[in-house]
C-alpha atoms as a PDB file:
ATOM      1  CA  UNK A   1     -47.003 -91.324   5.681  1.00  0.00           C
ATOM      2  CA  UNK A   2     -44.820 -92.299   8.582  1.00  0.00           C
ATOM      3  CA  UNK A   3     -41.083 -93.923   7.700  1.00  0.00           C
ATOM      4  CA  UNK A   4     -42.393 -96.623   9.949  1.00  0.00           C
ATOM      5  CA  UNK A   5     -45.481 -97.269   7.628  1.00  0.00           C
ATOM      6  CA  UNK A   6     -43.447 -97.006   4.558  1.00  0.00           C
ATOM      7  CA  UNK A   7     -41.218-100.079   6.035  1.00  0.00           C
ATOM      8  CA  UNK A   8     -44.388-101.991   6.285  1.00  0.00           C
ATOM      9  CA  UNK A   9     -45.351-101.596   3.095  1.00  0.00           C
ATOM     10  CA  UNK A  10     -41.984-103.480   1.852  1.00  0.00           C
ATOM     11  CA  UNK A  11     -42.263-105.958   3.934  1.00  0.00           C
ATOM     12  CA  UNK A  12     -45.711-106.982   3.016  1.00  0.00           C
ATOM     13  CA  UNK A  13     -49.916-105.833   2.681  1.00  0.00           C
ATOM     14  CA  UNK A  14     -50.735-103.046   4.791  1.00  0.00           C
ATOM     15  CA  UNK A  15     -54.142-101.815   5.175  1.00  0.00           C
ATOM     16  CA  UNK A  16     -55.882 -99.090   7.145  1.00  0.00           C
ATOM     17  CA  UNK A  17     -59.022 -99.405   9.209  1.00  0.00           C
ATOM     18  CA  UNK A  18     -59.818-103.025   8.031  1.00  0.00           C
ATOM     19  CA  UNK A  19     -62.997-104.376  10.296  1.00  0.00           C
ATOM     20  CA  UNK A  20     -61.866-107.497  12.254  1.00  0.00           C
ATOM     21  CA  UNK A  21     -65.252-108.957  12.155  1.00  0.00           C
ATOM     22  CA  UNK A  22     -64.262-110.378   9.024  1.00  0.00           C
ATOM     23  CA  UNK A  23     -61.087-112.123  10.499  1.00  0.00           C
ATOM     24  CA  UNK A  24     -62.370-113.639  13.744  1.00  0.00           C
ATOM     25  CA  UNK A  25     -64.382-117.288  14.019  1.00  0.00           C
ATOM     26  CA  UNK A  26     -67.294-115.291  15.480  1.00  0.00           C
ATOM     27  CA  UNK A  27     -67.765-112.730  13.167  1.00  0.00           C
ATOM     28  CA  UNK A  28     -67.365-109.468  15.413  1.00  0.00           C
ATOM     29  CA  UNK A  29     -64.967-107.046  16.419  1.00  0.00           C
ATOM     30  CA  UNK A  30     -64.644-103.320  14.929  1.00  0.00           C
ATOM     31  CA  UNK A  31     -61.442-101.633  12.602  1.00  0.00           C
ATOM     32  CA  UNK A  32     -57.898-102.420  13.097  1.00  0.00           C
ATOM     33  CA  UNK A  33     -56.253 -99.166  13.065  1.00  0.00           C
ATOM     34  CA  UNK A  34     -53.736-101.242  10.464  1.00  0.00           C
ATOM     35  CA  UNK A  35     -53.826-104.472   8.902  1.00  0.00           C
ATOM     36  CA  UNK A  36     -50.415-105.818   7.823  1.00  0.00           C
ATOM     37  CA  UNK A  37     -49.711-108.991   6.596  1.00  0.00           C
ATOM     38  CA  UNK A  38     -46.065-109.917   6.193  1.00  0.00           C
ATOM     39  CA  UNK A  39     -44.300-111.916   3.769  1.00  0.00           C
ATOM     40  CA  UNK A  40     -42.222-114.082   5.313  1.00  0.00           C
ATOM     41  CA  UNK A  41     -40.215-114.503   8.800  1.00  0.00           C
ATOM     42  CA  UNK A  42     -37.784-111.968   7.987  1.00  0.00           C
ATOM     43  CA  UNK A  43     -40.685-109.143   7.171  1.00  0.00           C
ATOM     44  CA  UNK A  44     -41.795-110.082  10.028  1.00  0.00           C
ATOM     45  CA  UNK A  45     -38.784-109.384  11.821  1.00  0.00           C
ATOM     46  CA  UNK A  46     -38.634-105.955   9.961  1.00  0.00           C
ATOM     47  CA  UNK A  47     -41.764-105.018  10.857  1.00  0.00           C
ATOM     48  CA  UNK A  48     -41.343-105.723  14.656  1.00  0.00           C
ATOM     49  CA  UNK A  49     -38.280-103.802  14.614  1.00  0.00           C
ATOM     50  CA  UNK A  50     -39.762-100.603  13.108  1.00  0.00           C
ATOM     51  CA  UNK A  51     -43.120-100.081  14.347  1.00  0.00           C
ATOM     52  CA  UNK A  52     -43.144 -97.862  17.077  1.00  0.00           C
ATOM     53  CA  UNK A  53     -42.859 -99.564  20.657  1.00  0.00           C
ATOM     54  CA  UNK A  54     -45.801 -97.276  21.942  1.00  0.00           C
ATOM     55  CA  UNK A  55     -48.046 -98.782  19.383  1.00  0.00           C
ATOM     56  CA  UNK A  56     -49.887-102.310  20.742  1.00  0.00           C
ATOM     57  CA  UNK A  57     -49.470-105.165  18.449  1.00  0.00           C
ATOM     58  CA  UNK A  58     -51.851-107.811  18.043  1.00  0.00           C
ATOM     59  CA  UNK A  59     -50.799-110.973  16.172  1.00  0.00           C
ATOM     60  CA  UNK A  60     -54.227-113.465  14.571  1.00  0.00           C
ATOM     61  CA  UNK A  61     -54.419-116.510  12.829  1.00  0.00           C
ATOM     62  CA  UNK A  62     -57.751-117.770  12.177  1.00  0.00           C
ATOM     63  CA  UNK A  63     -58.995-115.048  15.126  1.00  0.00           C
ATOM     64  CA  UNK A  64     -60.612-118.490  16.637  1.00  0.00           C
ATOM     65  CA  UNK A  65     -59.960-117.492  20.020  1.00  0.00           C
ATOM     66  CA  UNK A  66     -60.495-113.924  20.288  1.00  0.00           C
ATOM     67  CA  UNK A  67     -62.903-110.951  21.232  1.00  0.00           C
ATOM     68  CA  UNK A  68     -62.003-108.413  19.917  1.00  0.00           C
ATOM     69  CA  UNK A  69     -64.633-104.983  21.206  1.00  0.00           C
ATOM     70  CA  UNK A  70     -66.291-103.207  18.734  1.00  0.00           C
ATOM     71  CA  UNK A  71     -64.539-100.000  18.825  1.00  0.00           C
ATOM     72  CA  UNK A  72     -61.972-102.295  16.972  1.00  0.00           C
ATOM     73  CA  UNK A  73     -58.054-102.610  17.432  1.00  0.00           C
ATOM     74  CA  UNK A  74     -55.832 -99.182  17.993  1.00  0.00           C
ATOM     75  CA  UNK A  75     -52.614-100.708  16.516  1.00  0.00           C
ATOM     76  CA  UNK A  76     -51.396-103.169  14.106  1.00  0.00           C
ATOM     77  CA  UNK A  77     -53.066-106.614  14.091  1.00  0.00           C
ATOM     78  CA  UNK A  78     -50.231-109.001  12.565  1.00  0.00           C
ATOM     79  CA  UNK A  79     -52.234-111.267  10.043  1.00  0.00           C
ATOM     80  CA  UNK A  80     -49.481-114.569   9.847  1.00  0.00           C
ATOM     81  CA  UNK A  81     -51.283-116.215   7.583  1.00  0.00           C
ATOM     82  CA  UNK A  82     -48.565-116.083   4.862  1.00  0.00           C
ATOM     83  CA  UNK A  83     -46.125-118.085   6.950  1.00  0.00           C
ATOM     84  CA  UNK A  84     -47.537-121.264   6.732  1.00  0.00           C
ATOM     85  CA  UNK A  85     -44.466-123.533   5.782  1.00  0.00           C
ATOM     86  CA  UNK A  86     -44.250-127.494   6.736  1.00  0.00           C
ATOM     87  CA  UNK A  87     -42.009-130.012   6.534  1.00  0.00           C
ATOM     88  CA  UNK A  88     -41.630-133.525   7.989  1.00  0.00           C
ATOM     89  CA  UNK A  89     -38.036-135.388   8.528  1.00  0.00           C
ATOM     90  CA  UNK A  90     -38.827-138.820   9.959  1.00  0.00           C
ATOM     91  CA  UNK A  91     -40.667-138.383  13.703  1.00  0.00           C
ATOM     92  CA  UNK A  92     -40.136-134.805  13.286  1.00  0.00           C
ATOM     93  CA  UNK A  93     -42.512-131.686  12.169  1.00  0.00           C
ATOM     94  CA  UNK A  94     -41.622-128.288  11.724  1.00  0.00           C
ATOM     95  CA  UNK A  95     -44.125-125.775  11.197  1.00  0.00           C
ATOM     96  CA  UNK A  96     -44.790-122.065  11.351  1.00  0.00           C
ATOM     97  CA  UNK A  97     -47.176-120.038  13.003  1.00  0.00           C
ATOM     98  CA  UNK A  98     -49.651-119.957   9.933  1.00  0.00           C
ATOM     99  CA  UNK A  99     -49.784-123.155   9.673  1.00  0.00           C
ATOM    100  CA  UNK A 100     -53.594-124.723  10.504  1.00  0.00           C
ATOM    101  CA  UNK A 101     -53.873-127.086  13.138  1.00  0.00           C
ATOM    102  CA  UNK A 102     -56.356-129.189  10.855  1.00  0.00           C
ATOM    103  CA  UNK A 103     -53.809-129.019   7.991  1.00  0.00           C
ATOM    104  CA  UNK A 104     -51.188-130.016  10.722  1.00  0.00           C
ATOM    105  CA  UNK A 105     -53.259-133.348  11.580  1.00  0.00           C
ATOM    106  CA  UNK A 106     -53.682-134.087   7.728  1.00  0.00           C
ATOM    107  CA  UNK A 107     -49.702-134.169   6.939  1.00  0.00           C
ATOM    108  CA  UNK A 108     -49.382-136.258  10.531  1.00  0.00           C
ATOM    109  CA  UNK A 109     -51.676-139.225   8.700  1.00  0.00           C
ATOM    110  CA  UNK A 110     -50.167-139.077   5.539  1.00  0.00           C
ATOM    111  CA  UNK A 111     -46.863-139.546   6.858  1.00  0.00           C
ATOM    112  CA  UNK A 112     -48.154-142.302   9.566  1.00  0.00           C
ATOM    113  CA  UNK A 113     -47.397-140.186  12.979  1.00  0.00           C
ATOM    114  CA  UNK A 114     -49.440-139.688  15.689  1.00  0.00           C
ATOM    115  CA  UNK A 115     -49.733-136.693  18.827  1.00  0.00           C
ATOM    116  CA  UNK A 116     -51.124-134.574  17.081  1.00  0.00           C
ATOM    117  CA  UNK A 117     -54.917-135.859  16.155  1.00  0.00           C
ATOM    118  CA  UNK A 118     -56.673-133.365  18.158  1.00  0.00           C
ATOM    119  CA  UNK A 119     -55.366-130.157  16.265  1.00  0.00           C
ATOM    120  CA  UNK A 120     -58.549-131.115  13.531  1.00  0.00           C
ATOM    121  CA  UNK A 121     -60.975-130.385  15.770  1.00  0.00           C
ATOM    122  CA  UNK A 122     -59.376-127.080  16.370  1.00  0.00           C
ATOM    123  CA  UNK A 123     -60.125-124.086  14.174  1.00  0.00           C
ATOM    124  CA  UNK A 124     -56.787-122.232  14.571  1.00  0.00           C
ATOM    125  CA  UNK A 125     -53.017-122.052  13.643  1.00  0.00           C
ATOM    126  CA  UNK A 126     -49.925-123.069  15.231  1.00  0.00           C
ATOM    127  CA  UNK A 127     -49.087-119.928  16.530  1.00  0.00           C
ATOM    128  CA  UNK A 128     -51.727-119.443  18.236  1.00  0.00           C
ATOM    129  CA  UNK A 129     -52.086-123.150  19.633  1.00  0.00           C
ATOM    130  CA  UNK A 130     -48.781-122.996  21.050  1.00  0.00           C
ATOM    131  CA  UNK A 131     -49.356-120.020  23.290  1.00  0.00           C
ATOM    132  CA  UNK A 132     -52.251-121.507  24.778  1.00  0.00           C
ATOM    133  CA  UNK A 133     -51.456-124.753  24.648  1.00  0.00           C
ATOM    134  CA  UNK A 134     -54.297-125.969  22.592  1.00  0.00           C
ATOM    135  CA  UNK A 135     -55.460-129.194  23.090  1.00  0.00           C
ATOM    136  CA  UNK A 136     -58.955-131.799  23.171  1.00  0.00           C
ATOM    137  CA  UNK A 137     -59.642-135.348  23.215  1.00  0.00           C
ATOM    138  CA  UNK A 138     -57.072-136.227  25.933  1.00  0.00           C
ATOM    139  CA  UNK A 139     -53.781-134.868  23.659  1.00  0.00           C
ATOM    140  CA  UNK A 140     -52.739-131.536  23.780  1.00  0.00           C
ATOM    141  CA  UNK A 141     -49.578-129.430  22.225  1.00  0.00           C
ATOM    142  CA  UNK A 142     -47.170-129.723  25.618  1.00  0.00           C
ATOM    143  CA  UNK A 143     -47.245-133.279  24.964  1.00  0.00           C
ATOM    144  CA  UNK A 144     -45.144-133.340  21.346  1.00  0.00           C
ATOM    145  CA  UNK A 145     -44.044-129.781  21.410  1.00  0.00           C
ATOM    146  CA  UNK A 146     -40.431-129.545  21.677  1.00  0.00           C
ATOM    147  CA  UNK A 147     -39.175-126.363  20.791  1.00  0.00           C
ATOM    148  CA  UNK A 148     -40.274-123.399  19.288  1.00  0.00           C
ATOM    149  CA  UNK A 149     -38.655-120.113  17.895  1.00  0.00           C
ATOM    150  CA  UNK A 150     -40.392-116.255  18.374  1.00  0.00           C
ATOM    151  CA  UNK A 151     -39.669-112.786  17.604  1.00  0.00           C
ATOM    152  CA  UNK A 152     -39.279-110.341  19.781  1.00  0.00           C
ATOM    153  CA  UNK A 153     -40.331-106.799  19.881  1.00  0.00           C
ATOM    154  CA  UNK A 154     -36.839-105.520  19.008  1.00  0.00           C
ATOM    155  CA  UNK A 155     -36.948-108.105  15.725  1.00  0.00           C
ATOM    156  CA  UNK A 156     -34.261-110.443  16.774  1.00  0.00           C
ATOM    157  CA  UNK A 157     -35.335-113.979  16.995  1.00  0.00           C
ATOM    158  CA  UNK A 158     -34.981-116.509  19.940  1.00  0.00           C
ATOM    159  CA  UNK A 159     -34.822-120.574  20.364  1.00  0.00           C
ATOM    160  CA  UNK A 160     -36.780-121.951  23.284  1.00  0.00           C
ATOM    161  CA  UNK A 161     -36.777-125.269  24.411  1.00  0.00           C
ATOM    162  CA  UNK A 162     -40.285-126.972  25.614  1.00  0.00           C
ATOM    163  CA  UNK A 163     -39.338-127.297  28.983  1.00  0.00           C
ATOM    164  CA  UNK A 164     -38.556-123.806  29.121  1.00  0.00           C
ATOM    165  CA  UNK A 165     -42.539-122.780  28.772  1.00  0.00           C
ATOM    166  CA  UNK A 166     -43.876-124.020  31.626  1.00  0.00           C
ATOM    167  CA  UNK A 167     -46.556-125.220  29.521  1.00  0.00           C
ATOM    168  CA  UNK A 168     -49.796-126.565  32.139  1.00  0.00           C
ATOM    169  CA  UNK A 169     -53.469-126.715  30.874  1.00  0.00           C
ATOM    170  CA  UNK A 170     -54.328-123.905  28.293  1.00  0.00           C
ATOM    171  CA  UNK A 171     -51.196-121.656  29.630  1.00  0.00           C
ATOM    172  CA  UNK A 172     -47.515-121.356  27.826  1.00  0.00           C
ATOM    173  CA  UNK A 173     -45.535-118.825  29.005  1.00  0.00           C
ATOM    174  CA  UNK A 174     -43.623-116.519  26.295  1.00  0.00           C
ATOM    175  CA  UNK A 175     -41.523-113.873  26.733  1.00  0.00           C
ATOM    176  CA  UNK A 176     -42.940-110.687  27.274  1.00  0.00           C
ATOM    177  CA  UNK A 177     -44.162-109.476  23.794  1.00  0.00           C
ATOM    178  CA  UNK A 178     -43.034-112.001  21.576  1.00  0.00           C
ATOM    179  CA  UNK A 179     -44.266-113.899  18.919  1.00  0.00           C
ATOM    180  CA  UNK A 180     -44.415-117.381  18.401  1.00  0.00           C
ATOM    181  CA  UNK A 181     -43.114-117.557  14.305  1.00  0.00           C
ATOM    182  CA  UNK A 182     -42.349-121.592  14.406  1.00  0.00           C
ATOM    183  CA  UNK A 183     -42.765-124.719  16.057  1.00  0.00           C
ATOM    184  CA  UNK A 184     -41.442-128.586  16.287  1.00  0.00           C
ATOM    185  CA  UNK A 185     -43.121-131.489  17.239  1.00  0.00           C
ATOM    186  CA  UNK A 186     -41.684-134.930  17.893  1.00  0.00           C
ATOM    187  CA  UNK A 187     -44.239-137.624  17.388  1.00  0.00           C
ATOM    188  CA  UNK A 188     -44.669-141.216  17.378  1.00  0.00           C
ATOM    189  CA  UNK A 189     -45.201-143.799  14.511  1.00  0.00           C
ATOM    190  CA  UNK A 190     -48.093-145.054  13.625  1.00  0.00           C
ATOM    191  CA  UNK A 191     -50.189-146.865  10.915  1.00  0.00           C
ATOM    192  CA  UNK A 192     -52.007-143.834   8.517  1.00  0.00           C
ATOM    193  CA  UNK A 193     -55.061-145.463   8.373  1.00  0.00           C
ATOM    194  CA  UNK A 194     -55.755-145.837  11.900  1.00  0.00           C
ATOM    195  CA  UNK A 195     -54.283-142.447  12.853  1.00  0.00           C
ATOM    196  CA  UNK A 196     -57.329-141.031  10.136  1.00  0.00           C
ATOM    197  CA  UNK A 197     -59.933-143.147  12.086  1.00  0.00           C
ATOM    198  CA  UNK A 198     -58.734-141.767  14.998  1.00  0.00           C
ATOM    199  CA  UNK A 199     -59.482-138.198  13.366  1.00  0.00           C
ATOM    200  CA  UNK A 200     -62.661-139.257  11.624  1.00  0.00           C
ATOM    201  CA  UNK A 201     -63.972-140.079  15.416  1.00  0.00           C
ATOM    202  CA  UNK A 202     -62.646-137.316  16.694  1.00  0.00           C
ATOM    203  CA  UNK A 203     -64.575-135.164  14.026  1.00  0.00           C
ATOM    204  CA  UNK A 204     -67.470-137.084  14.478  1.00  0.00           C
ATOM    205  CA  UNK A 205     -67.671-136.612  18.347  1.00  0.00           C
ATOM    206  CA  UNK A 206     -67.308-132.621  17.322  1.00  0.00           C
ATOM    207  CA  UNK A 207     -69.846-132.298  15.097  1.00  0.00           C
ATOM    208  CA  UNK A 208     -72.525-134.607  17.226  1.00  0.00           C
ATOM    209  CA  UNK A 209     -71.653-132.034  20.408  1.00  0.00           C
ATOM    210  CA  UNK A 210     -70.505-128.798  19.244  1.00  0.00           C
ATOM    211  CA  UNK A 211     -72.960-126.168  17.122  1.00  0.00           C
ATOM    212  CA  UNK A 212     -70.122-126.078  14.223  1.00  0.00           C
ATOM    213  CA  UNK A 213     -73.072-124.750  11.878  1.00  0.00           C
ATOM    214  CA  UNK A 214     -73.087-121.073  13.670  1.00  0.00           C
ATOM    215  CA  UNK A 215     -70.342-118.771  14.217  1.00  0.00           C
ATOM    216  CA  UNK A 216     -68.108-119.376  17.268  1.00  0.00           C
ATOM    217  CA  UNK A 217     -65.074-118.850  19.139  1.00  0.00           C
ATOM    218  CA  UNK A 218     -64.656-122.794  20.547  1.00  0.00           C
ATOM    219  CA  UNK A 219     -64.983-123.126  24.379  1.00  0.00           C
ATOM    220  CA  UNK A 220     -65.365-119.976  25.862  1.00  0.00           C
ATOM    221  CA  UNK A 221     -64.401-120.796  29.636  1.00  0.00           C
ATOM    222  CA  UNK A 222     -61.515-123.469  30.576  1.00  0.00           C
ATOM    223  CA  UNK A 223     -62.545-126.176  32.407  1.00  0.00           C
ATOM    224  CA  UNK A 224     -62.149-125.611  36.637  1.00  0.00           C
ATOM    225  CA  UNK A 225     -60.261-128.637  37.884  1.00  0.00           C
ATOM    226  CA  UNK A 226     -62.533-131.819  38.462  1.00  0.00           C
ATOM    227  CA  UNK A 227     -65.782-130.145  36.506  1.00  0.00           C
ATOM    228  CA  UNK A 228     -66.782-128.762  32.915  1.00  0.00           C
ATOM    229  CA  UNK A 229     -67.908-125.333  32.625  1.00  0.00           C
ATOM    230  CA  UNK A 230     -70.502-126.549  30.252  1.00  0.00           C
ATOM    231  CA  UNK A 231     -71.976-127.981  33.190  1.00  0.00           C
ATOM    232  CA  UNK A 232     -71.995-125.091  35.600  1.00  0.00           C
ATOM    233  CA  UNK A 233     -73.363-123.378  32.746  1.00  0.00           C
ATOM    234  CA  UNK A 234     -76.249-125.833  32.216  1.00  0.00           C
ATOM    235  CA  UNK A 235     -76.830-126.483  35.708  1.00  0.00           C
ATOM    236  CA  UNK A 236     -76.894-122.193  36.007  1.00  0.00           C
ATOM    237  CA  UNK A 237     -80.356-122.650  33.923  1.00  0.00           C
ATOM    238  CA  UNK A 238     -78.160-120.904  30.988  1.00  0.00           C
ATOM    239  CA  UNK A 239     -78.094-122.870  28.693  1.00  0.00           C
ATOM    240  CA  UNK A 240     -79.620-120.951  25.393  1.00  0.00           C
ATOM    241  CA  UNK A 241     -80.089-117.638  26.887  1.00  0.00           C
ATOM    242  CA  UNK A 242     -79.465-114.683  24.630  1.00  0.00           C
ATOM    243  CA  UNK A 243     -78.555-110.997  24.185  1.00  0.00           C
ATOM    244  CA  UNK A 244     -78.998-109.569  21.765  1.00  0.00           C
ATOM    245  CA  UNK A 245     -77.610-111.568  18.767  1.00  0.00           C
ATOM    246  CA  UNK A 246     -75.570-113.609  20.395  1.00  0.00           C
ATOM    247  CA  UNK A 247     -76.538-116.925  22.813  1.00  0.00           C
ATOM    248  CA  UNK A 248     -75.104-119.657  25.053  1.00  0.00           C
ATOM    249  CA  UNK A 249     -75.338-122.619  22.436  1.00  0.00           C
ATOM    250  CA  UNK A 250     -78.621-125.018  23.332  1.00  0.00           C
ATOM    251  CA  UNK A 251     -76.166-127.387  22.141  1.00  0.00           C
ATOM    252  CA  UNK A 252     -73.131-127.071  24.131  1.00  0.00           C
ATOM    253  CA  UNK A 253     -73.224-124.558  27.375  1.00  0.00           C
ATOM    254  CA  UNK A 254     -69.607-123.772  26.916  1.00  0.00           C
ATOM    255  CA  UNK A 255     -70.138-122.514  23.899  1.00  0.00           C
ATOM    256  CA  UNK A 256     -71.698-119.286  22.658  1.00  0.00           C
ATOM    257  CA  UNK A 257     -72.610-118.066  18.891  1.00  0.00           C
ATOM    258  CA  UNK A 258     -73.192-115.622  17.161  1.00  0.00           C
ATOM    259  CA  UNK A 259     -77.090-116.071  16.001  1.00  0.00           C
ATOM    260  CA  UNK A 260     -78.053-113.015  14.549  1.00  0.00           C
ATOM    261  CA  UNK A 261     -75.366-110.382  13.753  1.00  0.00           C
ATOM    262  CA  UNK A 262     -74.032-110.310  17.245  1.00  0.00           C
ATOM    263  CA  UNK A 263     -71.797-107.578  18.908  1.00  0.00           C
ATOM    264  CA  UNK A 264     -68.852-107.696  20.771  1.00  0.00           C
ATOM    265  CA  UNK A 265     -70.902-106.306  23.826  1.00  0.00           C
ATOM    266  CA  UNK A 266     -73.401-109.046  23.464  1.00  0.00           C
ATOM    267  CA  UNK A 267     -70.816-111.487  23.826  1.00  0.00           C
ATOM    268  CA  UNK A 268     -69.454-109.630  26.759  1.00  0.00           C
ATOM    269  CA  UNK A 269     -72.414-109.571  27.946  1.00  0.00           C
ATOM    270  CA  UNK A 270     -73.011-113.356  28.227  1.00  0.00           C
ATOM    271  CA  UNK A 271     -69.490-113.745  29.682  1.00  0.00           C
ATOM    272  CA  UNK A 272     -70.131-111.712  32.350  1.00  0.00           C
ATOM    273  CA  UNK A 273     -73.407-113.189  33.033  1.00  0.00           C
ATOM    274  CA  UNK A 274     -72.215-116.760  32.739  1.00  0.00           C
ATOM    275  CA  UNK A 275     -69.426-115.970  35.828  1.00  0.00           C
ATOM    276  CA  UNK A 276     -71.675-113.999  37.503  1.00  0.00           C
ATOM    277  CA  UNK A 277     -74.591-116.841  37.973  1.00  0.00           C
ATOM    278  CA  UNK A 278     -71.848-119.606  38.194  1.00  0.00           C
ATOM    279  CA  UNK A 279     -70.101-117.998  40.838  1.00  0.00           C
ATOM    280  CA  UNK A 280     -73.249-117.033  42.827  1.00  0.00           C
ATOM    281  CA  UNK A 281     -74.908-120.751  42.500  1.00  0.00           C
ATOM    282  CA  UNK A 282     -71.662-122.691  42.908  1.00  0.00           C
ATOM    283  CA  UNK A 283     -68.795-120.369  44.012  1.00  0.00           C
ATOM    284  CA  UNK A 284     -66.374-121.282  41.217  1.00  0.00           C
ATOM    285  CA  UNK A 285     -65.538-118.344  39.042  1.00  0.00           C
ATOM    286  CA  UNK A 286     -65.155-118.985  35.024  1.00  0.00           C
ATOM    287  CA  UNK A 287     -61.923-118.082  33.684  1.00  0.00           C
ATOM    288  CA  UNK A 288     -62.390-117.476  30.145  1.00  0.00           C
ATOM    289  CA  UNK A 289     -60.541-119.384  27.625  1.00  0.00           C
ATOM    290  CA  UNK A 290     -61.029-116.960  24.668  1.00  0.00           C
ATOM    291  CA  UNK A 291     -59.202-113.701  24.532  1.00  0.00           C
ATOM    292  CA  UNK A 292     -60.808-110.462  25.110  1.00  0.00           C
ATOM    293  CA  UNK A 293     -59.238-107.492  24.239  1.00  0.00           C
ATOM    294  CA  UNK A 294     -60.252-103.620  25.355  1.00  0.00           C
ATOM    295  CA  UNK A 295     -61.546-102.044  28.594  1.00  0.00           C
ATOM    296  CA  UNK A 296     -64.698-103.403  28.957  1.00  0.00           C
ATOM    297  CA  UNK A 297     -63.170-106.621  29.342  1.00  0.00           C
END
């Protein structure tokens, strides 16, 4: 075993070779290489530092916004799910990247503060919401978010102030391979009760519009300024067209699940198609808001 494996397995689980199907919201995606899992912030620091800088690193939470191929991962995907520490002083919330954005909205009510109602509609982690900027329902992270703290590939931490992300719609920029490991929020008081309703519609309006009873990755394609990509979609005539096992939701165009043991490819494939037809009908290219990973995308 290489000294840089042995490091790993100190610092938390390590695994060889584990299928990612099982750890992304649409339930594809071949082998990761390795698996690791660390303990805390500091493993995580460790492990950063060690692996080898030729070796690619991919960090998931829930795996709610990715596509991975099915040839699977090369390197070591970074499973944060163990650093999922909270805490609330006054307006304040401090979080790390393991955190779930559901969970996040939860705490918020209970403690009477509102920004932050959107994140339980959205089936992901802190982490990850900060590098995209997650948001829905009119809120979104840039507007709370006001500092953050990653890890670098050289396992030395850094503070970042808000400002310094030039957060816009569904884009934060980070330095170049780093991690997000934390994040605080500065929110607003409000009454508990009403900041649950707030949620309850929100949840509502989800689950009345969204096909929450199939595997999915969320919206698949960012909105292009002044339209919905669910509409191009639509309006394309794609609206519940399949390949293979995988379709463009009848329910919501923006939206494709996994129907019938789906590939990768076959949601490739419907990417692809979707810009394609868009582009040629209405000359606006999709850009996609889920993350692909591998050649073929």
């Amino acid at each position: 075993m290489s000294d840089w494996l042995k490091i790993l397995q100190t610092c938390g689980t390590c695994t060889e070779n584990e299928p990612l199907s099982g750890h992304t919201t649409l339930g594809v995606g071949g082998p990761a290489r390795w698996f690791f899992r660390p303990d805390n912030q500091d493993a995580l620091c460790a492990a950063m530092l060690c692996i080898p800088a030729d070796i690619p690193l991919l960090p998931l939470g829930r795996g709610s916004n990715l596509l991975p191929p099915d040839s699977g991962f090369p390197g070591v995907v970074l499973d944060l799910s163990s650093l999922n520490h909270i805490q609330v002083n006054g307006t304040i919330l401090s979080a790390e990247c393991g955190v779930r954005m559901s969970r996040v909205s939860r705490i918020c009510a209970d403690h009477g503060l509102t920004g932050l109602e959107f994140m339980a509609t959205v089936p992901g982690d802190i982490g990850g919401g900060v590098a995209m900027n997650a948001g829905a329902f009119g809120q979104q992270i840039a507007d709370c978010l006001t500092r953050i703290h990653v890890v670098r590939r050289d396992g030395e931490k850094q503070e970042l102030q808000a400002a310094e992300l030039e957060m816009a719609y569904r884009h934060t920029s980070l330095p170049y391979g780093s991690l997000v490991v934390s994040a605080e929020f500065h929110l607003q008081e409000d009454d508990g009760e009403t900041v649950r309703e707030r949620i309850r519609q929100m949840r509502t309006t989800r689950g009345r519009t969204q096909p929450l009873e199939l595997p999915n990755c969320g919206s698949v394609f960012k909105n292009p300024d002044g339209d919905h990509a669910a509409r191009l979609i639509e309006a394309a005539g794609l609206k519940g067209h399949r390949i293979g096992g995988a379709s463009i939701s009848a329910k919501h165009a923006n939206f494709i699940v996994n129907e019938d043991s789906a590939s990768s490819s076959d949601v490739l494939a419907l990417i692809q198609l979707a810009q394609k037809t868009v582009e040629k009908k209405f000359g606006v290219r999709l850009e996609p808001e889920v993350r692909m990973l591998g050649e073929p995308a």
